[in-house]
Protein backbone atom coordinates (compact mmCIF):
# COMPACT_ATOMS: atom_id res chain seq x y z
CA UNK A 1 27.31 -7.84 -13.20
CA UNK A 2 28.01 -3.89 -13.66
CA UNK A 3 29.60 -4.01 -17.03
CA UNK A 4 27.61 -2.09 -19.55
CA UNK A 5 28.21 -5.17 -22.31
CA UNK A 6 26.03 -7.27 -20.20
CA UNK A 7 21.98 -6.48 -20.38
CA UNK A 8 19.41 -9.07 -18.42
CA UNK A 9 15.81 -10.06 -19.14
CA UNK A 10 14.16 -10.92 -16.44
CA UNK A 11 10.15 -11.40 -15.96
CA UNK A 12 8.16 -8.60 -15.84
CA UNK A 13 8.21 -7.50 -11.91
CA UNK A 14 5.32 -7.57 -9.77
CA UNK A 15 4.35 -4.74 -7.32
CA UNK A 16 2.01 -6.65 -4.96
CA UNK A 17 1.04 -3.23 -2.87
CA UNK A 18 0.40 0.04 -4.33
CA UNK A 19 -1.79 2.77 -4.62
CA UNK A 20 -3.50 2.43 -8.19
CA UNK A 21 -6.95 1.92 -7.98
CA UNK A 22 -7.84 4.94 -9.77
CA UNK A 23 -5.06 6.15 -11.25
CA UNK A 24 -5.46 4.81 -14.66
CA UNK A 25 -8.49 6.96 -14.86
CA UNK A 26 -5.51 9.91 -15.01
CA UNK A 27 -2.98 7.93 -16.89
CA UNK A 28 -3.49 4.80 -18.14
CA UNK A 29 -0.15 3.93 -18.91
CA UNK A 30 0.70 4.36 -15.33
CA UNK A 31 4.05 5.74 -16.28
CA UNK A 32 5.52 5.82 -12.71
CA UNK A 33 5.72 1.65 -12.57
CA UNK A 34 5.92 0.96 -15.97
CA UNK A 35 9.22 2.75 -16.43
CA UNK A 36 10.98 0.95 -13.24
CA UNK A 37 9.66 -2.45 -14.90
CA UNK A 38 6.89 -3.26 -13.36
CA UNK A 39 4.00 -5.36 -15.23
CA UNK A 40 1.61 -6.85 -12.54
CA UNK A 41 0.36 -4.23 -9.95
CA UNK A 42 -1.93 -5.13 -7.14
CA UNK A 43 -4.66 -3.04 -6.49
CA UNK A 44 -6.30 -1.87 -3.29
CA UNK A 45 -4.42 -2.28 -0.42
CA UNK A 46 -4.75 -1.14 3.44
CA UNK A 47 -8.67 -2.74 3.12
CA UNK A 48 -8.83 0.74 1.42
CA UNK A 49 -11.27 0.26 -2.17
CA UNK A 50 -12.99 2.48 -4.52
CA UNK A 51 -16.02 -0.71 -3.79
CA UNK A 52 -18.12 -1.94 -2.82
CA UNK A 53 -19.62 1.20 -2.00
CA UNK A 54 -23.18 1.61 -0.70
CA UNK A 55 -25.85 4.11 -2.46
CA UNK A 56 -25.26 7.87 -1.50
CA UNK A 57 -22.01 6.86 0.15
CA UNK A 58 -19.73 7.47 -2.68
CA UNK A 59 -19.08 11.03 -1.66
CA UNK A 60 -17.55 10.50 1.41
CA UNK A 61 -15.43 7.73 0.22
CA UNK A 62 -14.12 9.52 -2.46
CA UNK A 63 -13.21 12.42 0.23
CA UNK A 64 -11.62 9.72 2.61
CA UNK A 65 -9.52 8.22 -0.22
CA UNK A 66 -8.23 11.34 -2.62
CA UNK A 67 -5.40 11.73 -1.27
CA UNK A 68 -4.36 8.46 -1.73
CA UNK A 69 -5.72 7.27 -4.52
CA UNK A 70 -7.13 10.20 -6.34
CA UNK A 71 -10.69 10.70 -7.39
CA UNK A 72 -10.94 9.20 -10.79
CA UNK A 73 -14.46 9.92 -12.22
CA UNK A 74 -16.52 12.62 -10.78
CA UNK A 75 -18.97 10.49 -10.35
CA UNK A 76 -18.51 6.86 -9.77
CA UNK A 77 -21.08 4.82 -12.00
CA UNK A 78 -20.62 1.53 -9.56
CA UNK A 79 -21.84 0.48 -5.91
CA UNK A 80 -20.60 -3.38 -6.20
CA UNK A 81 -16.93 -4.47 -6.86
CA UNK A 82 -17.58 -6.35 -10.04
CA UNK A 83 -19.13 -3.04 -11.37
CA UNK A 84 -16.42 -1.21 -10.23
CA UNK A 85 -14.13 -3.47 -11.62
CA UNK A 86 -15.64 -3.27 -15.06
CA UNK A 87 -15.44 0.29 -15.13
CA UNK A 88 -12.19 0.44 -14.70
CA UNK A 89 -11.04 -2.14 -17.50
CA UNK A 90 -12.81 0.91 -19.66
CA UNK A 91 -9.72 2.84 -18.85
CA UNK A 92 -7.34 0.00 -20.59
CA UNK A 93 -4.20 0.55 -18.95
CA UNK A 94 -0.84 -0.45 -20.16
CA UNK A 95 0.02 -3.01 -17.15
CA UNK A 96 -1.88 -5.72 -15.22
CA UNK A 97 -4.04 -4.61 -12.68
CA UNK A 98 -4.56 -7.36 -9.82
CA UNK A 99 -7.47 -6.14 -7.17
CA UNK A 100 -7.52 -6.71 -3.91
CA UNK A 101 -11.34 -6.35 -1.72
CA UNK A 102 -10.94 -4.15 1.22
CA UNK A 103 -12.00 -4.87 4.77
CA UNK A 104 -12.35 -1.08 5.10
CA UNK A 105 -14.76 -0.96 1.93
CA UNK A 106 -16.90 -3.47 3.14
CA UNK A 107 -17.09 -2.76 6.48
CA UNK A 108 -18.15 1.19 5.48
CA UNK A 109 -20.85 -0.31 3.08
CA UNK A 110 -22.74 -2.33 5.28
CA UNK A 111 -22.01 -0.32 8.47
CA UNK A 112 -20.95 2.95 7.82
CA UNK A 113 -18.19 4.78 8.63
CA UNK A 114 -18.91 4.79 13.09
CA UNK A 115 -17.33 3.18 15.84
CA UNK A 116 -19.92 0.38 15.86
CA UNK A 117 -20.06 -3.77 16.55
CA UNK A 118 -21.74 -5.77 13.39
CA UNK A 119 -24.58 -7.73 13.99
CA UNK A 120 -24.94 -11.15 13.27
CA UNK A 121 -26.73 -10.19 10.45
CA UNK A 122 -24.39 -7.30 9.61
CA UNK A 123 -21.59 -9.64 9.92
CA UNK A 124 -22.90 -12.22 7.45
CA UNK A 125 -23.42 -8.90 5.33
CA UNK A 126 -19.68 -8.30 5.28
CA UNK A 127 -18.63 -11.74 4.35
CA UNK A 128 -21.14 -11.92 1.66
CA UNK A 129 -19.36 -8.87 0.14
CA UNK A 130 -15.74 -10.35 1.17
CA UNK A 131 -17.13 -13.38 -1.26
CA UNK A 132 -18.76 -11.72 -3.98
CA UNK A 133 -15.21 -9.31 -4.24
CA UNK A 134 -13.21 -12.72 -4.31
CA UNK A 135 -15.95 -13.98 -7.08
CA UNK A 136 -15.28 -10.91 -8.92
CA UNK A 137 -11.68 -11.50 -9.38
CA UNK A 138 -9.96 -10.57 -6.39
CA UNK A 139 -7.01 -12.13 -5.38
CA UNK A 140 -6.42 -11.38 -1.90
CA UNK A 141 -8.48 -9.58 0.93
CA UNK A 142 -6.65 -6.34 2.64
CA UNK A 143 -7.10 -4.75 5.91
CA UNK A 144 -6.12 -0.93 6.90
CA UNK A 145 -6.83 -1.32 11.00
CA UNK A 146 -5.33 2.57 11.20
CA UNK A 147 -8.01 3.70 8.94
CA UNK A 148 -11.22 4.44 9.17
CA UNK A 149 -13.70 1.98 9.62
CA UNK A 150 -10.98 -0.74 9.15
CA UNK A 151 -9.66 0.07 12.34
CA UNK A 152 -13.13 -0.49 14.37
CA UNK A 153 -12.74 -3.85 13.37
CA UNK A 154 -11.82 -6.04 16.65
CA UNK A 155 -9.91 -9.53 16.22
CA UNK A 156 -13.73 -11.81 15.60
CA UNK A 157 -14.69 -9.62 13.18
CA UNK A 158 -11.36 -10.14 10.86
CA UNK A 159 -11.67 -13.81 11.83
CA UNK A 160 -14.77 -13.88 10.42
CA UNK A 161 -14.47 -12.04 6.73
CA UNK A 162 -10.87 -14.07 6.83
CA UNK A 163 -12.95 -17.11 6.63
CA UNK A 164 -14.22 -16.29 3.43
CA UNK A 165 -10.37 -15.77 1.98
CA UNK A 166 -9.23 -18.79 2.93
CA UNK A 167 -11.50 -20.83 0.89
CA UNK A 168 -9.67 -19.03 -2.26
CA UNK A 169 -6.39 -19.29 -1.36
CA UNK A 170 -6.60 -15.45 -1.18
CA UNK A 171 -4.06 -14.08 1.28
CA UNK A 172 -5.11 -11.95 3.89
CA UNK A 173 -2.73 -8.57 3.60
CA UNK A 174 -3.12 -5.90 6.71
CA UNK A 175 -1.71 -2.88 7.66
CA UNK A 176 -1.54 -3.97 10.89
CA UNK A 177 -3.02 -1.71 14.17
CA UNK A 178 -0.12 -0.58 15.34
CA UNK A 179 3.50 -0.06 13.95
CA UNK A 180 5.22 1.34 16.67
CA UNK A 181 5.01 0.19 20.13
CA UNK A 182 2.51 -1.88 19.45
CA UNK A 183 4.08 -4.04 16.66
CA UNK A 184 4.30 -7.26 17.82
CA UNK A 185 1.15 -7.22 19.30
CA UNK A 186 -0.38 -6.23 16.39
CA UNK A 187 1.32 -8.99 14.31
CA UNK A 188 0.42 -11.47 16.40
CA UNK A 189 -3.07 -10.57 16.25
CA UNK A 190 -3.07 -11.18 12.58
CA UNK A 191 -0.74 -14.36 12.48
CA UNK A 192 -3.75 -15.70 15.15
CA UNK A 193 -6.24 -14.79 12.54
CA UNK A 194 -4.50 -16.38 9.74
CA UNK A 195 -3.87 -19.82 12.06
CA UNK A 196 -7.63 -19.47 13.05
CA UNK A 197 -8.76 -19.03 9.68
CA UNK A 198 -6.69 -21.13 7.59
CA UNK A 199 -5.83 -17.91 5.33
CA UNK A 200 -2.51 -17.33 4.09
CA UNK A 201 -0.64 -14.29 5.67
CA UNK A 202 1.00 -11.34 3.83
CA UNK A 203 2.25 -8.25 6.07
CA UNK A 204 2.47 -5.09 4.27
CA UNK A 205 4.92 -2.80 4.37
CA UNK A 206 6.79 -4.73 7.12
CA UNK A 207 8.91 -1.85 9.16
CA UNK A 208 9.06 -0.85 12.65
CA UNK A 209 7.87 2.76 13.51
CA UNK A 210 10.44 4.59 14.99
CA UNK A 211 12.13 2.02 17.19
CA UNK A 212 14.88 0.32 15.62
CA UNK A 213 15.49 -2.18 17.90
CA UNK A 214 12.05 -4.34 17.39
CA UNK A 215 13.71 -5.40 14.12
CA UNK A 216 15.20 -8.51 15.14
CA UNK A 217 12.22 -9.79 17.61
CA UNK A 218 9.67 -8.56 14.80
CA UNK A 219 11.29 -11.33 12.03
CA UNK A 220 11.91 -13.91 14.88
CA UNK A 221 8.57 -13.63 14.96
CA UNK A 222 7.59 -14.14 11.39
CA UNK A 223 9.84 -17.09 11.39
CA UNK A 224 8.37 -18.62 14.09
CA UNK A 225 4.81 -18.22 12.92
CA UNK A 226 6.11 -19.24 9.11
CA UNK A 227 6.55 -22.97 10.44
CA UNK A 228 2.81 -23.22 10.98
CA UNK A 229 1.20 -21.12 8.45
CA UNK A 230 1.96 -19.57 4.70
CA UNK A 231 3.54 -16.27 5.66
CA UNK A 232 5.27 -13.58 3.39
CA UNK A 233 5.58 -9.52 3.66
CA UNK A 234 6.55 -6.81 1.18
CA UNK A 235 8.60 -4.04 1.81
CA UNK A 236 9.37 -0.28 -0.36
CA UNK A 237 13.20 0.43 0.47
CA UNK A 238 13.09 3.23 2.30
CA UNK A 239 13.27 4.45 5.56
CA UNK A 240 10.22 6.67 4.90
CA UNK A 241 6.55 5.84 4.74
CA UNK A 242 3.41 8.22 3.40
CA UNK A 243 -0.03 7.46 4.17
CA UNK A 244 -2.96 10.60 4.90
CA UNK A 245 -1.99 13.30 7.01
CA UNK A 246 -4.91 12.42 9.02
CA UNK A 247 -3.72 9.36 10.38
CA UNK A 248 -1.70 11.91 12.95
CA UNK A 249 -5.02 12.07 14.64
CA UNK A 250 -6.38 9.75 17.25
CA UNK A 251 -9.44 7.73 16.40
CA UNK A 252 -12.15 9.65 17.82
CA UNK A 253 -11.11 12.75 15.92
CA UNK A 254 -11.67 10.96 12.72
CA UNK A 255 -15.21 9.31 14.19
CA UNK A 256 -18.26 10.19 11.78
CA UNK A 257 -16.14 10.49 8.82
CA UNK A 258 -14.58 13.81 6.92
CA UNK A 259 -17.45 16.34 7.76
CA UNK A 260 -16.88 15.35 11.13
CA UNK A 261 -13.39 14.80 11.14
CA UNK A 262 -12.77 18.34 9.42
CA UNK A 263 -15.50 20.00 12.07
CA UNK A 264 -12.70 18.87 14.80
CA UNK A 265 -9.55 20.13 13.15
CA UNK A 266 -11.48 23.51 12.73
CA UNK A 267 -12.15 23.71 16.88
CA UNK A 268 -9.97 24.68 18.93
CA UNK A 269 -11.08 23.19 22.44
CA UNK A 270 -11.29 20.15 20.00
CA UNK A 271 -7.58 20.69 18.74
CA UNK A 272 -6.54 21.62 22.50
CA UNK A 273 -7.74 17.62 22.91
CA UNK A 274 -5.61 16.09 20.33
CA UNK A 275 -2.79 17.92 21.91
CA UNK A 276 -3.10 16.66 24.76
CA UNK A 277 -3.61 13.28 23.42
CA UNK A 278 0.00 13.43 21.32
CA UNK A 279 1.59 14.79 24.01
CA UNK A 280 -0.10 11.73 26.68
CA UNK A 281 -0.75 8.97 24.13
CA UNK A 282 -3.83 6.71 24.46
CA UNK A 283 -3.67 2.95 25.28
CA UNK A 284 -3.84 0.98 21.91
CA UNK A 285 -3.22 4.61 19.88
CA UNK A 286 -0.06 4.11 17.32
CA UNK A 287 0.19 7.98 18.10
CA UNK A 288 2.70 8.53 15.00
CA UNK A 289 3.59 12.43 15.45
CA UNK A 290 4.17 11.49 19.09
CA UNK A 291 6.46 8.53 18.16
CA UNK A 292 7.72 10.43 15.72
CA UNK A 293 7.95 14.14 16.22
CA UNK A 294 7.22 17.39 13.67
CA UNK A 295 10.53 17.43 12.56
CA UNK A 296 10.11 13.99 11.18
CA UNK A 297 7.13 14.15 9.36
CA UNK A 298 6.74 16.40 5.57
CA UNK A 299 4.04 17.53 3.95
CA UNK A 300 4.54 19.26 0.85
CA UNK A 301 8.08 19.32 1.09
CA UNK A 302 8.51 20.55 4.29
CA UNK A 303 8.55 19.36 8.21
CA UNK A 304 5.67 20.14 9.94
CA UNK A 305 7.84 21.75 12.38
CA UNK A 306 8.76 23.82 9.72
CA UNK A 307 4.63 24.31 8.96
CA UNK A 308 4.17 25.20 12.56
CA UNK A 309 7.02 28.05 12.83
CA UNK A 310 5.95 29.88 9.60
CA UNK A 311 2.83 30.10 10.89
CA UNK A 312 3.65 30.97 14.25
CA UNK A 313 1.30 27.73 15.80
CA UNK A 314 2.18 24.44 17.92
CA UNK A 315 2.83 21.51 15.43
CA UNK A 316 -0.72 20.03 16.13
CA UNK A 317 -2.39 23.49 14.91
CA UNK A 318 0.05 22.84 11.79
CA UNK A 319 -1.22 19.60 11.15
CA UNK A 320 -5.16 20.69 11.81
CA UNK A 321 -4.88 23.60 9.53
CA UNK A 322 -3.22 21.25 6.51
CA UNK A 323 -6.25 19.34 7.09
CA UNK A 324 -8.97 21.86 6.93
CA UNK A 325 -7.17 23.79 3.65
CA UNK A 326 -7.05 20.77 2.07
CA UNK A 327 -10.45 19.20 2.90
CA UNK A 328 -8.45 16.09 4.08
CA UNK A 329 -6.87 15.48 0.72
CA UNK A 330 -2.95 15.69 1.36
CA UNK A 331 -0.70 13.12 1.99
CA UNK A 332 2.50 12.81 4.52
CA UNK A 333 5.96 11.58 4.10
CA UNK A 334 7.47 10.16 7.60
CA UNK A 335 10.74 9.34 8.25
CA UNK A 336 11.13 6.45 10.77
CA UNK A 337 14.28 4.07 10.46
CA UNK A 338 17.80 3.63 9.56
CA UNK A 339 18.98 2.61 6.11
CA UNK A 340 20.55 -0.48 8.28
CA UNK A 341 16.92 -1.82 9.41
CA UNK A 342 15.56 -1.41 5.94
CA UNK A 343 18.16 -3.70 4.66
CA UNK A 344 17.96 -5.95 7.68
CA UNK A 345 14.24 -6.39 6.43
CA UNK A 346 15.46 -6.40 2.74
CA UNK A 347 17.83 -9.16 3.56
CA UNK A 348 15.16 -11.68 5.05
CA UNK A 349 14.04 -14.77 3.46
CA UNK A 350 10.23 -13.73 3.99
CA UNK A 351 10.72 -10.54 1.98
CA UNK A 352 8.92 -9.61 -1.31
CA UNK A 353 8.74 -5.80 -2.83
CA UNK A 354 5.66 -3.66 -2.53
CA UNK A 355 6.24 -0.07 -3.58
CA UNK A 356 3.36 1.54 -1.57
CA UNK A 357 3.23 4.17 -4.37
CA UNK A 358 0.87 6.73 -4.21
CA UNK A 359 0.32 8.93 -7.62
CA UNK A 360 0.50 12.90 -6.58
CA UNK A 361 1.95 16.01 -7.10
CA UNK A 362 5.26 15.78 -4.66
CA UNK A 363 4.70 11.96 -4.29
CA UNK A 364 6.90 9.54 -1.94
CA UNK A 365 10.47 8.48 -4.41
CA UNK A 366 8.94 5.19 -4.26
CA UNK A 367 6.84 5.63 -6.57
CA UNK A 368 9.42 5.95 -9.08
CA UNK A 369 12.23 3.71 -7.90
CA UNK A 370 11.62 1.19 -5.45
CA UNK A 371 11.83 -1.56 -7.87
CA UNK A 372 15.62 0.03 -9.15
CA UNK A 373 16.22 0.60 -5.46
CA UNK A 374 15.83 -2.72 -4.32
CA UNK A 375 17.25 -4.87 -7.57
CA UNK A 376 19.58 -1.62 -9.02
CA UNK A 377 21.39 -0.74 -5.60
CA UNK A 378 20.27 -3.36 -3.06
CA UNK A 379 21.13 -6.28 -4.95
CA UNK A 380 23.39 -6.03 -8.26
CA UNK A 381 25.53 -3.11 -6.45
CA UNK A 382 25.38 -3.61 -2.68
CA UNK A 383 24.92 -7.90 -2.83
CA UNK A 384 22.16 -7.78 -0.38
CA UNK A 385 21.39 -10.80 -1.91
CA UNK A 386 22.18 -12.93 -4.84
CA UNK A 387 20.81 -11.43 -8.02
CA UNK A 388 19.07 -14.42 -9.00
CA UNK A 389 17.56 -14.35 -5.63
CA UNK A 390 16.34 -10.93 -6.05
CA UNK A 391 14.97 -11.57 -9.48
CA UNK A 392 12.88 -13.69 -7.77
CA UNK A 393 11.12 -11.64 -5.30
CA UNK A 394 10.34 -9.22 -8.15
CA UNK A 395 8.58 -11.98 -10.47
CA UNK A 396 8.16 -15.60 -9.52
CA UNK A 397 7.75 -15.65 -5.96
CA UNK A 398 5.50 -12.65 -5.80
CA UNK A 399 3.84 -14.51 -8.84
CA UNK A 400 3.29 -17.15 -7.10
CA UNK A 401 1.83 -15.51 -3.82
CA UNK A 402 -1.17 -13.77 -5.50
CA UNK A 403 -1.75 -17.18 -7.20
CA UNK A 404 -0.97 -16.37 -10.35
CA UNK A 405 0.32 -19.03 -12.80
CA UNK A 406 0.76 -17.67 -15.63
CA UNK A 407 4.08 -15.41 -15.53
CA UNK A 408 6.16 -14.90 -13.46
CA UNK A 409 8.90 -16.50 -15.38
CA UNK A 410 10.72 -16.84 -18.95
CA UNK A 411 9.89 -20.37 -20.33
CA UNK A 412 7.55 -21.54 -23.13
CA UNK A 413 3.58 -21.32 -22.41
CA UNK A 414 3.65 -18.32 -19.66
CA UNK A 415 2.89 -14.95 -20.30
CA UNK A 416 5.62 -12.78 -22.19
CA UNK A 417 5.55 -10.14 -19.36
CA UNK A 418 9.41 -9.07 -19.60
CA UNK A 419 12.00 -6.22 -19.12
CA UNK A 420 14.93 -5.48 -20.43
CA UNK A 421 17.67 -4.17 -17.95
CA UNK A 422 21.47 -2.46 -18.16
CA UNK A 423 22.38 -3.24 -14.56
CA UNK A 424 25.05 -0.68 -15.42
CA UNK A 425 22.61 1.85 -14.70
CA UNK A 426 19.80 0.67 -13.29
CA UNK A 427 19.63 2.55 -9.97
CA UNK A 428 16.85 4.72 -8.41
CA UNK A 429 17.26 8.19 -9.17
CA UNK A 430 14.17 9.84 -7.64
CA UNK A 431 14.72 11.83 -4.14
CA UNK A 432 12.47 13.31 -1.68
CA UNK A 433 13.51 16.56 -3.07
CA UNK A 434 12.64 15.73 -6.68
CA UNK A 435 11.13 12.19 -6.62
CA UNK A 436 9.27 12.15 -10.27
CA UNK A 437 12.73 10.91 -11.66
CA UNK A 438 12.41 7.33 -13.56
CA UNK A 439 15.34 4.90 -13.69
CA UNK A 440 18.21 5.02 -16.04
CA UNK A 441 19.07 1.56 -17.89
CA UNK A 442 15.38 -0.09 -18.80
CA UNK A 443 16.32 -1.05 -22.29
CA UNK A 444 12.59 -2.92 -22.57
CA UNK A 445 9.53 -3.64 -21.42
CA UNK A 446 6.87 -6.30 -22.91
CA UNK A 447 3.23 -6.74 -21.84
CA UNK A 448 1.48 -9.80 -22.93
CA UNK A 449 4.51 -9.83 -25.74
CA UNK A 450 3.72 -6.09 -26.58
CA UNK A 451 6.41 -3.74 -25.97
CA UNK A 452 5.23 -1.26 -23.65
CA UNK A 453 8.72 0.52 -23.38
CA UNK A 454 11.43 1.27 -25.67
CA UNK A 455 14.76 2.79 -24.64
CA UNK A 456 13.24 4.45 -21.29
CA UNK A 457 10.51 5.75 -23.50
CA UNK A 458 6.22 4.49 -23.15
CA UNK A 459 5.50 3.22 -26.78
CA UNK A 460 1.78 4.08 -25.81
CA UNK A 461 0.70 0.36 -26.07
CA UNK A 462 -1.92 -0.69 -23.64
CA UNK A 463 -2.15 -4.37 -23.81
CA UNK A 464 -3.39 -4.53 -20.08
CA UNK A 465 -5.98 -5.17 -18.32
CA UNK A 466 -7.99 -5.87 -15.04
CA UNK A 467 -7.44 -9.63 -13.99
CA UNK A 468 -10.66 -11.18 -13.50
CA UNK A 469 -11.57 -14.69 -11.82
């Protein structure tokens, strides 16, 4: 399969998780995925959504989600999702963007961003706007229950806006609540909501926190609960996640939303109480620089152990005085498991790709190479799994999970979304150190039949687009 005579055209790939809901705003040939391949990227993950948004609210959620998805315009002209969605298809971006309606969006515009219950009125609210997202053109319905307000969500309320998803066909895709300790627990709690509901279930960014050794029970799991209901979960190939930097705090520190949150991190009997809280953990709390520890976790290319000595302050000071510079808006890079777990997920039958990317400055490597990662080293070099196999998660079966028909593979009447590869040198080259590094060996890339890529090189075609219903 390595000799450099031999090329292979596969179907363009399909990222079905990563950070791009306003990145096209910045660049709307989204260079990062189109040079690894990919054609099809789906859109608002982690219930996390530029909309629906509710008047006067737009602020604050474009505080909450710069750091992961940037701020696109500086002022957004939309409150509803089909609005939002429009405004975005002004941006005409090379690849296909697939959306996604966000638990987290719609429970912050119809309650806020608090630790409060819904009404039965407010809770007939958030399905309405679960439905009208799915009208719009979204294709599955995410959930972020370790951000805010996703994670004030309890088990009814999910059951309830899942019931709306399942009518579609739209899977439901969480981050689940907890991803350490608490990982089966939390897994279960969304395979019950998925067998309540009738939904199909996606996991993103299957891993286990820290802990190794839930591996094996975790997929037993998932292939238990795969006999009764349609179950799949993406993965980046790494042993390192990034998410906000103010995820390290426990949930009442974030209560109120980023005035609040920042008010906190500024206090220091306030900052004396999250201390005490990493240090003691709190029942239900995925407590990730507890779990983890502030040599594991990097912000802006260094630990935050590293943070804490040059500043001559405890590791929690470190992380509150990131937050404050920054106004919230700076992301984390945490290192959690062995290569050998990755590739135990990798390996599993259930597995699809997701790249997680977020668009930044010092950005996560997967950004740039999880798709030559997975295919380039875990499967043409290291035989993970059959190539053919492998194509397959990248194109058809991911295809086939967001329901759409249309590509997904090369034969007459679908969609001429394609790319070119040299397997000879199609590996990830991007690093923590230096992750903006695209793959060798991507001889071609077609959108919609228009070649987007040439030799490694964007042609500056856009023949893209938002997918609508």
């Amino acid at each position: 399969v390595c000799s450099s005579d031999l090329l292979i055209l596969c179907p363009g790939f399909i990222d079905l998780h990563i950070h791009a809901a306003l990145a096209s705003y910045d660049d709307p040939l989204l260079t990062p995925a189109l040079l690894q391949g990919f054609t099809t990227l789906v859109i608002n993950p982690d219930g996390l959504a530029p909309a629906p948004v509710a008047p006067g609210r737009a602020g604050a959620r474009q505080n909450y989600l710069r750091a992961l998805e940037g701020s696109g315009p500086a002022v957004w002209p939309w409150t509803t999702f089909a609005e939002y969605l429009d405004d975005l298809a002004t941006t005409r971006p090379a690849l296909t963007l697939v959306p996604s309606i966000g638990h987290g969006a719609v429970r912050d515009t119809v309650l806020g961003d608090g630790r409060v219950a819904p009404s039965a009125e407010q809770l007939v609210a958030m399905k309405r706007e679960v439905r009208l997202g799915l009208e719009a053109g979204a294709r599955m319905l995410s959930f972020g229950l370790v951000y805010i307000p996703g994670a004030y969500g309890d088990t009814e309320e999910l059951f309830a806006v899942a019931q709306e998803a399942a009518p579609f066909g739209a899977p439901l895709v969480p981050h689940v609540r907890n991803e350490g300790a608490g990982l089966l627990p939390a897994v279960r709690e969304m395979i019950d909501v998925a067998r309540r509901s009738g939904a199909p279930l996606h996991l993103s960014h299957l891993k286990s926190l820290g802990d190794d050794s839930q591996v094996d029970a975790l997929l037993a799991l998932l292939d238990e609960a795969s006999r009764e209901i349609d179950l799949t979960f993406d993965q980046y190939p790494y042993g390192a996640g990034a998410t906000l930097l103010a995820s390290l705090l426990p949930g009442w520190a974030q209560e109120g939303g980023a005035a609040a949150t920042l008010a906190r991190a500024a206090d220091a009997a306030e900052r004396a109480r999250i201390a005490r809280d990493v240090a003691d953990g709190l029942p239900g709390w995925e407590n990730i620089l507890g779990t983890l520890g502030g040599e594991n976790v990097v912000v802006r290319g260094r630990s935050l152990a590293e943070h804490a000595d040059e500043r001559g302050v405890t590791v929690v000071d470190a992380v509150c005085d990131l937050l404050v510079e920054s106004e919230l808006a700076v992301p984390m890079v945490l290192h959690y498991a062995s290569d050998e777990a990755v590739r135990t997920i990798a390996a599993h039958r259930l597995h699809l790709v997701g790249s997680d990317g977020i668009f930044g400055e010092l950005p996560h490597p997967r950004l740039y190479g999880t798709a030559p990662r997975f295919f380039g080293r875990f499967v043409v070099r290291d035989g993970l799994v059959a190539v053919e196999e492998g194509v397959a998660r990248l194109t058809e079966r991911a295809a086939k999970r967001v329901g759409l028909t249309d590509r997904g593979r090369i034969e007459v009447g679908k969609r001429a979304d394609l790319v070119l590869l040299d397997p000879a040198r199609y590996i990830d080259t991007a690093t923590y150190d230096d992750p903006k590094r695209s793959p060798d060996g991507v001889r071609g890339v077609w959108v919609a039949g228009e070649r987007v890529v040439r030799d490694g090189v964007p042609t500056g075609a856009r023949p893209g687009g938002i997918l609508r219903a």
